[in-house]
N, C-alpha and C. Protein backbone atom coordinates (compact mmCIF):
# COMPACT_ATOMS: atom_id res chain seq x y z
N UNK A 1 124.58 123.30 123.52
CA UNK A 1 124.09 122.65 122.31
C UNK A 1 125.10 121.59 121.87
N UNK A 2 124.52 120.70 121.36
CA UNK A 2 125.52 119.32 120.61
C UNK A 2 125.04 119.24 119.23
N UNK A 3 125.67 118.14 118.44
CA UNK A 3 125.41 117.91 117.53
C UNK A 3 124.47 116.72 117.56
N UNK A 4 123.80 116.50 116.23
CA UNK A 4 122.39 115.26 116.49
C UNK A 4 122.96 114.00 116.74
N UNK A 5 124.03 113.82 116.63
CA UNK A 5 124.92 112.13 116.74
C UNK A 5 123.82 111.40 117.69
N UNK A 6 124.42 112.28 118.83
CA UNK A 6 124.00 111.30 120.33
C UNK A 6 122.41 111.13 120.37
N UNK A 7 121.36 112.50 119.79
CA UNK A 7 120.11 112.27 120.27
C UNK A 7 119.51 111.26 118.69
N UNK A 8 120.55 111.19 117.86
CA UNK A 8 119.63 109.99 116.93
C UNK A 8 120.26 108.63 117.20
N UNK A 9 121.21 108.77 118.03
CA UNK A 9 122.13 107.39 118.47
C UNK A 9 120.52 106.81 119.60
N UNK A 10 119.93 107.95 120.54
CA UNK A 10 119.16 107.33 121.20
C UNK A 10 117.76 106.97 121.17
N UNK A 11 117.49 106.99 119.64
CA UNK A 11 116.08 106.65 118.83
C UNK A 11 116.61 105.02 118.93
N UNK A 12 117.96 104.88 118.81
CA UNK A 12 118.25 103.06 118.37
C UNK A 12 117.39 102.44 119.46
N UNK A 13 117.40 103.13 120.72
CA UNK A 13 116.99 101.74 121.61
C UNK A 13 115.78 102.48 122.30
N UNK A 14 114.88 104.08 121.53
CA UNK A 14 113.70 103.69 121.73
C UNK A 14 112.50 103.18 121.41
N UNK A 15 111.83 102.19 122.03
CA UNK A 15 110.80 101.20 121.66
C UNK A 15 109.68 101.97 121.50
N UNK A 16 108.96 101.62 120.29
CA UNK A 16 107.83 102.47 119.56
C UNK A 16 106.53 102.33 120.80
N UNK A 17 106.16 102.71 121.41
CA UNK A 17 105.33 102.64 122.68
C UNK A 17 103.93 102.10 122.13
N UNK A 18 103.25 102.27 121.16
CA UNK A 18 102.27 101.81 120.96
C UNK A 18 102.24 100.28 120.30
N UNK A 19 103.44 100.20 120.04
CA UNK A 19 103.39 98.15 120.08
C UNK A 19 103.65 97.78 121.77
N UNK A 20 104.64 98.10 122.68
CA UNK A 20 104.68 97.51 123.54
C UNK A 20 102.86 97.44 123.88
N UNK A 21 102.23 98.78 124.64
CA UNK A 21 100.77 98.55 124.98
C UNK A 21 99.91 97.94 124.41
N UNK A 22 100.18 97.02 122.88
CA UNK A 22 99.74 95.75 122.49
C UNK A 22 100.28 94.58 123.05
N UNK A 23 100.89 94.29 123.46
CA UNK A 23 101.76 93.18 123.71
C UNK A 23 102.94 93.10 123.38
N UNK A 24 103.23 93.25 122.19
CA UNK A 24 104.55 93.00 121.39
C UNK A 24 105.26 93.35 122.60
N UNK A 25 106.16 91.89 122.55
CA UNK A 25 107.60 92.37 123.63
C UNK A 25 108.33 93.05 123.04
N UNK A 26 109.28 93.81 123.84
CA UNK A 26 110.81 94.89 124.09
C UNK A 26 111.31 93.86 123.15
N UNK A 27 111.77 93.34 122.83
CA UNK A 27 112.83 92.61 122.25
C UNK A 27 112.52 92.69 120.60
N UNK A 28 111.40 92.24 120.85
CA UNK A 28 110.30 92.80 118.97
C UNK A 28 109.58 93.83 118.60
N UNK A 29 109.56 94.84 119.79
CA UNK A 29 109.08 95.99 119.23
C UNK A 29 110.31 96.76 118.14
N UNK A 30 109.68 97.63 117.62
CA UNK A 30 110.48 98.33 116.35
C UNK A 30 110.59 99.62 117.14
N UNK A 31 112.06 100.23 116.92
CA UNK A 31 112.67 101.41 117.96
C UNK A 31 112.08 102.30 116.86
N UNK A 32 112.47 103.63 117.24
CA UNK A 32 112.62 105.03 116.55
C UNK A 32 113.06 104.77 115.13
N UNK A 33 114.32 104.37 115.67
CA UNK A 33 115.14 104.16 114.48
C UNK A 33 114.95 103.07 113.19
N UNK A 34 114.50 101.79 113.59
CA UNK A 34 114.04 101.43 112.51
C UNK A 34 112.41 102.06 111.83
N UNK A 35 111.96 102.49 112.79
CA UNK A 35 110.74 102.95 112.20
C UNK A 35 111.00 104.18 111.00
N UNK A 36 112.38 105.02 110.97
CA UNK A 36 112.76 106.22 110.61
C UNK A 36 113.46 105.25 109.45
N UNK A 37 114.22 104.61 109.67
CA UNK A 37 114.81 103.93 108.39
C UNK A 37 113.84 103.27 107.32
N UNK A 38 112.80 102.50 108.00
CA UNK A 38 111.88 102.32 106.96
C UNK A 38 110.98 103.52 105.97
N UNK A 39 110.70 103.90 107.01
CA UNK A 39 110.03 105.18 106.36
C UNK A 39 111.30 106.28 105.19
N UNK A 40 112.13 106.15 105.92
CA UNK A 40 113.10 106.21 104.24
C UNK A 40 113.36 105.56 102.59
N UNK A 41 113.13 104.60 103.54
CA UNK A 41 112.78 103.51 102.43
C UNK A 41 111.69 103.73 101.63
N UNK A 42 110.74 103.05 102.46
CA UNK A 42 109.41 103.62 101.41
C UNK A 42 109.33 104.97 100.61
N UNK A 43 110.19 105.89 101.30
CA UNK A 43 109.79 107.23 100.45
C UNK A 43 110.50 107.53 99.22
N UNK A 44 112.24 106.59 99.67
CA UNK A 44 112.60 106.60 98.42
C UNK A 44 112.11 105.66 96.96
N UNK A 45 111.24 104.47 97.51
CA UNK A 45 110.57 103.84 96.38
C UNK A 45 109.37 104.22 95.80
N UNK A 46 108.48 105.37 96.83
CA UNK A 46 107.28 105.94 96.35
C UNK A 46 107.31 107.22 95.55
N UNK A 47 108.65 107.62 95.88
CA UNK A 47 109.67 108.89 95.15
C UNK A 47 109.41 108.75 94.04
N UNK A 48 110.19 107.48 93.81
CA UNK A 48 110.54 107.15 92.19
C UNK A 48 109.41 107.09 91.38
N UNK A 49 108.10 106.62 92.34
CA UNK A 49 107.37 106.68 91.10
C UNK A 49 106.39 107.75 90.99
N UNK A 50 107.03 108.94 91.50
CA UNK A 50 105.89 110.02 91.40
C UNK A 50 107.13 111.35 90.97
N UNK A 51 105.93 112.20 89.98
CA UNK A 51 106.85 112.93 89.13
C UNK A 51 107.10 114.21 89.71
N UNK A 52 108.26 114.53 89.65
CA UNK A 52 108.83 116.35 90.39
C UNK A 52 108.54 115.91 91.77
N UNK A 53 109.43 114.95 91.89
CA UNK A 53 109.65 115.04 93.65
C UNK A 53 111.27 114.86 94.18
N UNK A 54 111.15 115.94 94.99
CA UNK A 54 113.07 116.38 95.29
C UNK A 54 112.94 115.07 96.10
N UNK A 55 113.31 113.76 95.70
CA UNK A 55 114.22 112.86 96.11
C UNK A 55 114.76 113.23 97.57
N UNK A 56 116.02 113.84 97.41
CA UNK A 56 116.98 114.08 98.48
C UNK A 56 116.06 115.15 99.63
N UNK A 57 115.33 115.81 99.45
CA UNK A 57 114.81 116.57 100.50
C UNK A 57 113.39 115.43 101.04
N UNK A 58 112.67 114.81 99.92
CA UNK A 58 112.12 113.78 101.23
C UNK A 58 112.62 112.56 101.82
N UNK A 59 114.01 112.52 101.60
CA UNK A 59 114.61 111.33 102.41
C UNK A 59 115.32 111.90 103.50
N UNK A 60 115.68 113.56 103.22
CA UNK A 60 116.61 113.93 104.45
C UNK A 60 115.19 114.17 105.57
N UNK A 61 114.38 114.75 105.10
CA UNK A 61 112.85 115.01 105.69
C UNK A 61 112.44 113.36 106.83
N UNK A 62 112.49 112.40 106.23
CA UNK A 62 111.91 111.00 106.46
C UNK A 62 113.66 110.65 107.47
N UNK A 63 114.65 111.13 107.67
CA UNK A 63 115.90 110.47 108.55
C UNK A 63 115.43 111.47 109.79
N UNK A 64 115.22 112.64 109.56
CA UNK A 64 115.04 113.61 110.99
C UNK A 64 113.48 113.40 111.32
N UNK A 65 112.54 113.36 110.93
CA UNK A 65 111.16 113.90 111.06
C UNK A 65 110.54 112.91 112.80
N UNK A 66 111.51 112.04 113.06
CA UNK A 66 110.87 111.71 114.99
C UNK A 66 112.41 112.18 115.52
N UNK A 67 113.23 113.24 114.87
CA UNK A 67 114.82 113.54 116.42
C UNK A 67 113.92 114.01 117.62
N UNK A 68 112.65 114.59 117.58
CA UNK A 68 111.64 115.14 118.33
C UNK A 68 111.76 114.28 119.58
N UNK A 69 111.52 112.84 119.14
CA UNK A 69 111.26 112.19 120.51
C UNK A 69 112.59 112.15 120.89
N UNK A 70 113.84 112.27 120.47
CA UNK A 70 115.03 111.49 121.43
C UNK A 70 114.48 112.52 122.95
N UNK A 71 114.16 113.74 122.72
CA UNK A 71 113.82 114.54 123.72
C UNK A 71 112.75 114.04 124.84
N UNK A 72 111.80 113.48 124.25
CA UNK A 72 110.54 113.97 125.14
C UNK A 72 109.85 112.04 124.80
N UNK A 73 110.50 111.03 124.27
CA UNK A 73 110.05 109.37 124.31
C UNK A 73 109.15 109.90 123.16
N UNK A 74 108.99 108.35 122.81
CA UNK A 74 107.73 108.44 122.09
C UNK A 74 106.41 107.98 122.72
N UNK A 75 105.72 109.12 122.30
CA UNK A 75 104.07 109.48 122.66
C UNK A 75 103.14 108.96 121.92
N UNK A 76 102.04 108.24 122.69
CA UNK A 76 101.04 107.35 121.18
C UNK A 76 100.51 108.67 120.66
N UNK A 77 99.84 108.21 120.15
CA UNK A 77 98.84 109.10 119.13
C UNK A 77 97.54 109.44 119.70
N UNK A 78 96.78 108.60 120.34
CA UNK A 78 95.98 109.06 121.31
C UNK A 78 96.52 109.92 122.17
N UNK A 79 97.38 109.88 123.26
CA UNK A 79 98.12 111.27 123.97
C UNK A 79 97.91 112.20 122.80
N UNK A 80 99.07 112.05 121.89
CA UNK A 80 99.25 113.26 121.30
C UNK A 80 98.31 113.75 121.09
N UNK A 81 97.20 113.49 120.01
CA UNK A 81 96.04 114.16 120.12
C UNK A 81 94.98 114.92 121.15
N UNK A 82 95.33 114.53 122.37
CA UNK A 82 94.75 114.90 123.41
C UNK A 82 95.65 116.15 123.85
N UNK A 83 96.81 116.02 123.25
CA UNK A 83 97.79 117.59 123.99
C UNK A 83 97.93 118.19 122.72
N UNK A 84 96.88 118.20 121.86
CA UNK A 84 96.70 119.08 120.67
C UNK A 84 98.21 119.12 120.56
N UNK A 85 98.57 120.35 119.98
CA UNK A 85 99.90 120.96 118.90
C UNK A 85 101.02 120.95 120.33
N UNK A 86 100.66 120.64 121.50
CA UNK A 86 101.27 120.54 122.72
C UNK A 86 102.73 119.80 122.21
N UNK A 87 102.80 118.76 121.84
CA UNK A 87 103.48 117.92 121.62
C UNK A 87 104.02 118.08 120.45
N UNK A 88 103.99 118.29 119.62
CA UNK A 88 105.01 119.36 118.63
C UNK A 88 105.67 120.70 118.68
N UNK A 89 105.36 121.57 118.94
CA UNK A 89 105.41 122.68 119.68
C UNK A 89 106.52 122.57 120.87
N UNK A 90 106.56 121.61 121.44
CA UNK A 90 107.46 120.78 122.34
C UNK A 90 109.09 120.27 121.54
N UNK A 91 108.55 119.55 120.93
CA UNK A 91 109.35 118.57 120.44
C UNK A 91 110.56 119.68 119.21
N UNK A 92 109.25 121.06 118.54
CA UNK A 92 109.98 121.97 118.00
C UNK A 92 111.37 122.50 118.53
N UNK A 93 110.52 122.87 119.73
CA UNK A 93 111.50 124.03 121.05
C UNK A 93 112.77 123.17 120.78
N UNK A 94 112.51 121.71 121.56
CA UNK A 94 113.52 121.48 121.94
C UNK A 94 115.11 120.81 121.02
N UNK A 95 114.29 120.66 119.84
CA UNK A 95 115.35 120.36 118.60
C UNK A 95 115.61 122.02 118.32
N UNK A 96 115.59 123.10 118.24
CA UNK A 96 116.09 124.09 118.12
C UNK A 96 116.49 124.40 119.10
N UNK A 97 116.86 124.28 120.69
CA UNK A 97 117.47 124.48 121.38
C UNK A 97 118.91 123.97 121.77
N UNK A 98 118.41 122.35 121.43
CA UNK A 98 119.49 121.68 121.40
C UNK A 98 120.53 120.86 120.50
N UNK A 99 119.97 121.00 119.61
CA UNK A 99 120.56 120.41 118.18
C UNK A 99 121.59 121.98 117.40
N UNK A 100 122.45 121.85 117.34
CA UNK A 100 123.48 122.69 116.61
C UNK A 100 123.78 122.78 115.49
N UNK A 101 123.58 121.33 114.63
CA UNK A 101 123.35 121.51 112.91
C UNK A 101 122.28 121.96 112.94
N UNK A 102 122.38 123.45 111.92
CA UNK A 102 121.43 124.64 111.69
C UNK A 102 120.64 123.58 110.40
N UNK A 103 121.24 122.65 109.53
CA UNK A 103 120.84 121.67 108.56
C UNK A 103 119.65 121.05 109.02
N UNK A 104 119.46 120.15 109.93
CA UNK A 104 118.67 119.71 110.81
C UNK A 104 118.16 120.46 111.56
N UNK A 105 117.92 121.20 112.10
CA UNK A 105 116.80 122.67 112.63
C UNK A 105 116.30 122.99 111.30
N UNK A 106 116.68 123.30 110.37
CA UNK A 106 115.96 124.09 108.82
C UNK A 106 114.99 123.17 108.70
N UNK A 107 115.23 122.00 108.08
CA UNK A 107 114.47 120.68 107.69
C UNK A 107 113.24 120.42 108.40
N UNK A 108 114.18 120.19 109.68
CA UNK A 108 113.05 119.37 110.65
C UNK A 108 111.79 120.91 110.83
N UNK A 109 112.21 121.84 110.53
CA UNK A 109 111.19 122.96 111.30
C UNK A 109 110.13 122.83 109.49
N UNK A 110 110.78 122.97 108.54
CA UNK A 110 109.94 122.46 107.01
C UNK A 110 109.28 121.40 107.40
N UNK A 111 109.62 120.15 107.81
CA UNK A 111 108.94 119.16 107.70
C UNK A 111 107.82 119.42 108.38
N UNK A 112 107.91 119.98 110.14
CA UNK A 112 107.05 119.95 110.50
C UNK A 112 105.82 120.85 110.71
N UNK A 113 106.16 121.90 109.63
CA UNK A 113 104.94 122.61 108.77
C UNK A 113 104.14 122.20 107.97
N UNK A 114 104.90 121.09 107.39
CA UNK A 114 103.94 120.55 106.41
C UNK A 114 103.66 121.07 105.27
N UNK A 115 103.98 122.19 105.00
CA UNK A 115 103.65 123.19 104.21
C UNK A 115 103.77 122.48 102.39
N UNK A 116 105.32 121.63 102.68
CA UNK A 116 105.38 121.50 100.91
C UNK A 116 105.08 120.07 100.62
N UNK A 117 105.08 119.77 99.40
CA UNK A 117 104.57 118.37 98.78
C UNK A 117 105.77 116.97 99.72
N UNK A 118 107.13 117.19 99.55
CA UNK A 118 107.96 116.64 100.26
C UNK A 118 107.84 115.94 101.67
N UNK A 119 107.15 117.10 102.63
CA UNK A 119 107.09 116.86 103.76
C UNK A 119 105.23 116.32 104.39
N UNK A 120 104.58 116.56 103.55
CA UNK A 120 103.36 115.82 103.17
C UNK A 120 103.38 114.48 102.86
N UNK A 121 104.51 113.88 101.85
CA UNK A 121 104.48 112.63 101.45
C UNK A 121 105.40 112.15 102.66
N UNK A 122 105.99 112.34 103.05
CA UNK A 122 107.03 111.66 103.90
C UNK A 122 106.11 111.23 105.34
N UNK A 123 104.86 112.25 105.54
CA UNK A 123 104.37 112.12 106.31
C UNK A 123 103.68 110.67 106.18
N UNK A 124 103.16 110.69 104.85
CA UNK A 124 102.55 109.60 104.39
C UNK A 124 102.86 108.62 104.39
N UNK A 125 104.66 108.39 104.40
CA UNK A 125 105.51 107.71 104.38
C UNK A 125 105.47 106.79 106.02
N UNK A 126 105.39 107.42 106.80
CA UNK A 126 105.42 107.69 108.22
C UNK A 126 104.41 106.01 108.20
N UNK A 127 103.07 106.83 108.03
CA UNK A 127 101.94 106.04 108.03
C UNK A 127 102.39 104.69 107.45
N UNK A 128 102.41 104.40 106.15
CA UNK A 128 102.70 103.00 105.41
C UNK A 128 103.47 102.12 106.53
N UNK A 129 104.57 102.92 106.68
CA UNK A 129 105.81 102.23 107.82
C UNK A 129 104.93 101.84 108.89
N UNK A 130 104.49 102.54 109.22
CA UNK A 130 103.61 101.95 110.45
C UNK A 130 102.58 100.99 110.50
N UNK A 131 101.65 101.28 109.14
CA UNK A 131 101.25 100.05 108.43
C UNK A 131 101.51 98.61 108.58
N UNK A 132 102.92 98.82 108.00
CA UNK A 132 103.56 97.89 107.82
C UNK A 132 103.86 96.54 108.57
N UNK A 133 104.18 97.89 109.56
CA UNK A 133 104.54 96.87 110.97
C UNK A 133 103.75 96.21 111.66
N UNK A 134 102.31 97.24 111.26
CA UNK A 134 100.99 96.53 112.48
C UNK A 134 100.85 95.27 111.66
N UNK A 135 100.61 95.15 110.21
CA UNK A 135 100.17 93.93 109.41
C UNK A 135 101.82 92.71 110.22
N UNK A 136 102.28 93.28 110.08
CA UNK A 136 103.93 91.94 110.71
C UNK A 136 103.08 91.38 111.78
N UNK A 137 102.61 92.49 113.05
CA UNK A 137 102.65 92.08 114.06
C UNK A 137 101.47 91.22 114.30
N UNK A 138 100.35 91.93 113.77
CA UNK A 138 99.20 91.04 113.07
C UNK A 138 99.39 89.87 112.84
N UNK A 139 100.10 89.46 111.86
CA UNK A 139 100.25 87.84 111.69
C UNK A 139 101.16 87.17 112.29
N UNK A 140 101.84 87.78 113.31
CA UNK A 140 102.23 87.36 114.57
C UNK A 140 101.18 86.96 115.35
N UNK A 141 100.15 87.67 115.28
CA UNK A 141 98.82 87.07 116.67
C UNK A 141 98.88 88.06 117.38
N UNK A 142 100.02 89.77 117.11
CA UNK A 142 99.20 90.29 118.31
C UNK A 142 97.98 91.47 117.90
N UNK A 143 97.34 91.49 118.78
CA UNK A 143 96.24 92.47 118.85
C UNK A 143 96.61 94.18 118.62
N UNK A 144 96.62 93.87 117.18
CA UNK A 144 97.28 95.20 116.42
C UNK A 144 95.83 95.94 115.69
N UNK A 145 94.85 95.11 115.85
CA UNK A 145 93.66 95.64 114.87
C UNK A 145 93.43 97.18 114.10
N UNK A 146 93.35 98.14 115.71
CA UNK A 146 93.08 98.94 116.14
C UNK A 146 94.14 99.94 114.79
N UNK A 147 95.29 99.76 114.99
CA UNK A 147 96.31 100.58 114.28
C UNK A 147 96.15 100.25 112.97
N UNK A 148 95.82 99.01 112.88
CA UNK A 148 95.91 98.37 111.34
C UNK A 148 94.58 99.22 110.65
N UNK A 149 93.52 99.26 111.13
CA UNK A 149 92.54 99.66 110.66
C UNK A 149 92.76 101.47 110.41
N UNK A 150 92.95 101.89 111.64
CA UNK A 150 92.83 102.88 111.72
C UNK A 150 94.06 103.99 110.47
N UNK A 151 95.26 103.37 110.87
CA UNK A 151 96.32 103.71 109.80
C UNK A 151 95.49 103.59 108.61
N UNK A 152 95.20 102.45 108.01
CA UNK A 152 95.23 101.96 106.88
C UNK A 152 94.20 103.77 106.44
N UNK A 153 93.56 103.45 107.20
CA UNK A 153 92.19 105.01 106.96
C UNK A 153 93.11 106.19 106.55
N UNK A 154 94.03 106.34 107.31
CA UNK A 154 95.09 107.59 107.48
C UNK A 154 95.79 107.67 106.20
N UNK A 155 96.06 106.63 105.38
CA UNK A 155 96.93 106.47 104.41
C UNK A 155 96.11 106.30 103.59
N UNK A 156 94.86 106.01 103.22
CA UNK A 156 94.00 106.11 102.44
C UNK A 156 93.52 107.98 102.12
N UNK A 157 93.13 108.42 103.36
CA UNK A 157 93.17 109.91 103.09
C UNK A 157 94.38 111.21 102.66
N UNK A 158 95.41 110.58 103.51
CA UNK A 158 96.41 111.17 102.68
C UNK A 158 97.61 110.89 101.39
N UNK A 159 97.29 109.70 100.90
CA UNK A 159 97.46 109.36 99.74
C UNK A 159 96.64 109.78 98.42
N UNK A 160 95.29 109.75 98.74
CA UNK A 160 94.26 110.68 98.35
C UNK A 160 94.44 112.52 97.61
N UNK A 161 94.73 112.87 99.17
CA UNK A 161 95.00 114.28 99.01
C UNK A 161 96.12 114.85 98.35
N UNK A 162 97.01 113.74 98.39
CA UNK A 162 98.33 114.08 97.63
C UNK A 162 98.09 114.00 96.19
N UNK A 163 96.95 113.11 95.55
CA UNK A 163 96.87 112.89 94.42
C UNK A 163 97.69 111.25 93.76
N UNK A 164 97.83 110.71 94.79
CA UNK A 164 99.16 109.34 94.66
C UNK A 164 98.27 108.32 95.30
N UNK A 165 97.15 108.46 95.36
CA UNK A 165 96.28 106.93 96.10
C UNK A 165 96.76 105.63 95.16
N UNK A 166 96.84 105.89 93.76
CA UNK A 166 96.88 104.56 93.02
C UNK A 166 98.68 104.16 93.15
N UNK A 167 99.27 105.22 93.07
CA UNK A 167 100.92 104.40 93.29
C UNK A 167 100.92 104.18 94.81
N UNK A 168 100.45 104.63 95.46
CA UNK A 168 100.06 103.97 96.99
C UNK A 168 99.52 102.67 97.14
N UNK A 169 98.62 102.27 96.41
CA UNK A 169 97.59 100.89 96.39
C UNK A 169 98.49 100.47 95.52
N UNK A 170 99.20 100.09 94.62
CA UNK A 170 100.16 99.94 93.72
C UNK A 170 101.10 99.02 94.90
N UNK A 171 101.62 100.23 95.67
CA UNK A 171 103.03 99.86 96.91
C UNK A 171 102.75 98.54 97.74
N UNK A 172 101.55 98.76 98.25
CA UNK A 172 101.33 98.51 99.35
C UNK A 172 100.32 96.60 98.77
N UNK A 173 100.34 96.81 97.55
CA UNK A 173 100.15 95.26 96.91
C UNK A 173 101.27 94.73 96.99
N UNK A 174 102.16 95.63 96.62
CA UNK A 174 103.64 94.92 96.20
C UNK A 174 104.27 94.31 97.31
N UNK A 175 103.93 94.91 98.78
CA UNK A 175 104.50 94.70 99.89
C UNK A 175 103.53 93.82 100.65
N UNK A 176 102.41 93.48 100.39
CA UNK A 176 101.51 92.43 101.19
C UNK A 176 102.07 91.82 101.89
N UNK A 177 102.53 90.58 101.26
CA UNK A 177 103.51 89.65 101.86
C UNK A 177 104.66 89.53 102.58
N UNK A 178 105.01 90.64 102.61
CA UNK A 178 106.61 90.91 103.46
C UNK A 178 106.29 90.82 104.92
């Protein structure tokens, strides 16, 4: 067992796989890691504006919630869905096998229950970020439709369920233009 240094050192240079199979070149695709940093981001600004939310547990939630792939790459979403809970279940094992901060095993195994409000929004968080990026790549010209649409659906339902659709539509005005 090691500590997470090295397997979140190697999110830096992996490329989010479902922009490359749009086009987006290696050079402009968005790695692990910025995808994980944004999604921090957003959660700490969607934090703020929603009431009784532990702050610090959905940002530590939103820094670990893909150490999954340093193991196993990142997998689109079509795969994943096709290897059902395969691919979590996976990604579980192997961050408790090999990761040694018991900190990061606790978290990451919460987050990926889903179970509390924290790790629900962060999920949500996930989505926007990804959002985000398809609308960039979008007005770049590449053929992002597919994600753009489809996310946007994803974040519409679970913004919804959380009870936060309007500070969601709120966010995501504020960020149009970026």
């Amino acid at each position: 067992m090691v500590n997470a240094i090295p397997h979140a050192k190697a999110l830096l240079n992996l490329v989010r796989s479902g922009w490359l199979l749009r086009g987006v070149p290696r050079f402009l695709a968005e790695t692990v890691a910025e995808h994980t940093f944004l999604t921090a981001y957003i959660c700490i600004e969607l934090s703020n504006r929603i009431q009784d939310v532990d702050v610090g547990k959905a940002v530590l939630y939103s820094l670990i919630h893909d150490i999954g792939e340093a193991f196993i790459g990142d997998i689109t979403k079509t795969v994943s869905e096709r290897l059902g809970g395969l691919k979590e279940r996976m990604e579980e094992d192997l961050v408790t096998k090999n990761i040694d901060n018991k900190l990061i095993v606790k978290f990451y195994k919460k987050y990926m229950s889903q179970r509390d409000f924290e790790a629900r929004l962060v999920k949500l968080c996930d989505r926007i970020s990804t959002f985000l990026m398809a609308m960039k790549y979008k007005r770049l010209g590449y053929k992002v439709d597919d994600i753009v649409e489809n996310v946007y659906k994803e974040v519409e339902e679970m913004s919804k369920s959380l009870g936060v659709e309007d500070k969601v539509k709120n966010l995501l005005r504020e960020l149009e233009d970026l």
